[in-house]
C-alpha atoms as a PDB file:
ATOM      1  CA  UNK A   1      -6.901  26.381 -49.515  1.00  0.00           C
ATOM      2  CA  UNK A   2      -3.073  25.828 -49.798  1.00  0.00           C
ATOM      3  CA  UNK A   3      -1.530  26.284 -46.762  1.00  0.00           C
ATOM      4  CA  UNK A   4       2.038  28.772 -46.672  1.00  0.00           C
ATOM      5  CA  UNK A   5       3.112  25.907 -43.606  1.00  0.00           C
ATOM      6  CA  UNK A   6       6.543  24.467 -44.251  1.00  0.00           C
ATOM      7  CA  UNK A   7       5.912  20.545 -44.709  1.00  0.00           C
ATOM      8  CA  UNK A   8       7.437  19.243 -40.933  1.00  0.00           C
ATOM      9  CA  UNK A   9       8.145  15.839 -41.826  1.00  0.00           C
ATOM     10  CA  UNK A  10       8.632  14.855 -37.974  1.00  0.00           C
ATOM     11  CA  UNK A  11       4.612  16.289 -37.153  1.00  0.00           C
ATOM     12  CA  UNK A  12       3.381  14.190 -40.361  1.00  0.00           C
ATOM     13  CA  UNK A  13       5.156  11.231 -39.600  1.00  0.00           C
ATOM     14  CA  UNK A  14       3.175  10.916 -36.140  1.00  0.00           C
ATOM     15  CA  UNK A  15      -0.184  11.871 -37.560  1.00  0.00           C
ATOM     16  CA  UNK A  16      -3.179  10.137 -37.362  1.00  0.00           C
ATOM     17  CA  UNK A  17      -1.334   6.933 -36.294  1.00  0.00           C
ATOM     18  CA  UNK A  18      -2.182   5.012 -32.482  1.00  0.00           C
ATOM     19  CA  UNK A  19       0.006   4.317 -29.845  1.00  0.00           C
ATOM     20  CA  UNK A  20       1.800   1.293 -31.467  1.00  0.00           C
ATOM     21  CA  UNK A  21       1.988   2.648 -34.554  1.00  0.00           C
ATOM     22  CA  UNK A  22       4.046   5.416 -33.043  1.00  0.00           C
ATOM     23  CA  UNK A  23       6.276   2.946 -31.157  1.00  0.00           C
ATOM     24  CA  UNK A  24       6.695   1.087 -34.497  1.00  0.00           C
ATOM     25  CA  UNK A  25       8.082   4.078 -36.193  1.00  0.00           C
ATOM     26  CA  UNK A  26      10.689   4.793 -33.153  1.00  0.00           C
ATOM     27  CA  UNK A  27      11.765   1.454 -33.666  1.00  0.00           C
ATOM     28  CA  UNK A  28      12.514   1.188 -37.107  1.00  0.00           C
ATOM     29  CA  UNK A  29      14.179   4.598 -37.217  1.00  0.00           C
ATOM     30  CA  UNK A  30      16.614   3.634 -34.611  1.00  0.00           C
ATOM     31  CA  UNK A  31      17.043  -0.009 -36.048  1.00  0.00           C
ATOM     32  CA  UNK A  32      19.143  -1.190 -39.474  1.00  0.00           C
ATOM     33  CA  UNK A  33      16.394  -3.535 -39.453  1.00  0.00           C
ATOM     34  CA  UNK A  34      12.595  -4.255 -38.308  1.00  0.00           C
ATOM     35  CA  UNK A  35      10.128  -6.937 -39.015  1.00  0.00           C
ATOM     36  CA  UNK A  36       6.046  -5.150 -38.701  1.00  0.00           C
ATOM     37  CA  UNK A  37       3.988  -8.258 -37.616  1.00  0.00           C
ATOM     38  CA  UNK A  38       0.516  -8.067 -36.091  1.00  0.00           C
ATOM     39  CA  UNK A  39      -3.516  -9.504 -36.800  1.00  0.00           C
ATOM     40  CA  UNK A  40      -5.507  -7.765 -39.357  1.00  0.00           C
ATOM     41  CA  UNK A  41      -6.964  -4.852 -39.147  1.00  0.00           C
ATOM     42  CA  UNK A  42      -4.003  -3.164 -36.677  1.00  0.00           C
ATOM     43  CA  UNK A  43      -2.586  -0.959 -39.667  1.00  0.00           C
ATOM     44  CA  UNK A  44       0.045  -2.590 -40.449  1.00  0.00           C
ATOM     45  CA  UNK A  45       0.127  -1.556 -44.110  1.00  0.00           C
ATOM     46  CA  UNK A  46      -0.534   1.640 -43.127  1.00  0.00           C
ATOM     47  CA  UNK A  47       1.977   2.009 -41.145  1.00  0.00           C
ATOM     48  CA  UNK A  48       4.485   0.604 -43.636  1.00  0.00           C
ATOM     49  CA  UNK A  49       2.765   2.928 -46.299  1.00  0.00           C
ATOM     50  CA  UNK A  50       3.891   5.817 -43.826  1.00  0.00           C
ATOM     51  CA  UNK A  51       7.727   4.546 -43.184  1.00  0.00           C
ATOM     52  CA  UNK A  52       8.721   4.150 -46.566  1.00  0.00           C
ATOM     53  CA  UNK A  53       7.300   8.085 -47.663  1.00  0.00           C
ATOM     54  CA  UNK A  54       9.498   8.906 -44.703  1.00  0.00           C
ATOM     55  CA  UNK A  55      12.709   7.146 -45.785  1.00  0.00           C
ATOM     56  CA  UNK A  56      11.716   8.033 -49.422  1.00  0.00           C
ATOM     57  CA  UNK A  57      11.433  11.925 -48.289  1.00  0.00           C
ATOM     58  CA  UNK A  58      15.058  11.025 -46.605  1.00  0.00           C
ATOM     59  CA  UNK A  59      16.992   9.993 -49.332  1.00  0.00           C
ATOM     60  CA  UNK A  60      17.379   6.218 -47.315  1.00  0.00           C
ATOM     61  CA  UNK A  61      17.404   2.924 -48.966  1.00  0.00           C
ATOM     62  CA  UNK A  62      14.279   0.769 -48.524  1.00  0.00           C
ATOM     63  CA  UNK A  63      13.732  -2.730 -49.220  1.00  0.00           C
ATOM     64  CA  UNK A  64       9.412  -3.971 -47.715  1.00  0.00           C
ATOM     65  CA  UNK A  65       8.491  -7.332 -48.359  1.00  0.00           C
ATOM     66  CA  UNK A  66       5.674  -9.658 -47.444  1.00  0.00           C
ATOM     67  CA  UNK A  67       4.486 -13.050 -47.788  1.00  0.00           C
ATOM     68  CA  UNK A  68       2.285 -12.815 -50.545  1.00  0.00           C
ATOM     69  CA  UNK A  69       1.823 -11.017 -53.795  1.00  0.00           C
ATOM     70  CA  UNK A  70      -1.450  -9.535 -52.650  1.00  0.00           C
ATOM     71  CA  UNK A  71       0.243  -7.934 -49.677  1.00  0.00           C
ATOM     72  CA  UNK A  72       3.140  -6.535 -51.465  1.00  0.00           C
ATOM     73  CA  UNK A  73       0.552  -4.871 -54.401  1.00  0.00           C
ATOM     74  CA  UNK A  74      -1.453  -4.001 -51.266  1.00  0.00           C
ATOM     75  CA  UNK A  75       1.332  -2.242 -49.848  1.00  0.00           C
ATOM     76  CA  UNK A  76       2.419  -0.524 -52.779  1.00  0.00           C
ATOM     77  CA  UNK A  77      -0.977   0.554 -54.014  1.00  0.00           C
ATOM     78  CA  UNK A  78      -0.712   2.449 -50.293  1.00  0.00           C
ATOM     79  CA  UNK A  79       2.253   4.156 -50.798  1.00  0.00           C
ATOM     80  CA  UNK A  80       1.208   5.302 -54.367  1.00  0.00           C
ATOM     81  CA  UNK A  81      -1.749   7.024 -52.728  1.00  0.00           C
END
């Protein structure tokens, strides 16, 4: 069922993420640049799947890179989703 809900890009940004996922988005909004390190597992891409909809919905440039092919197509595949 469709909802008639204006999309509120501010609740969706928040949604479903954890504590430092939260903080992580803070900080990259308010910075001209942020580097999104942590172990596997913490939702990392995730989290970078989530910032660069948001930017993308925003109009704002966006450069993501990582240190391996596989992460960037992993990446990528997340934000095509």
């Amino acid at each position: 069922m469709k909802s008639n809900k204006p999309f509120d890009l501010e609740e969706w940004a928040y949604h479903e993420l954890n504590e430092p996922q939260k903080k992580a988005v803070e900080l990259v909004v308010n910075e001209k640049i942020a580097f999104i390190k942590g172990p596997p597992g913490c939702g990392k891409t995730r989290l970078i799947a989530r910032l660069a909809t948001i930017f993308s919905y925003k109009g704002y440039p966006l450069l993501i890179g990582a240190v391996s092919n596989l992460a960037n197509m992993t990446i990528l595949s997340s934000i095509l989703k």
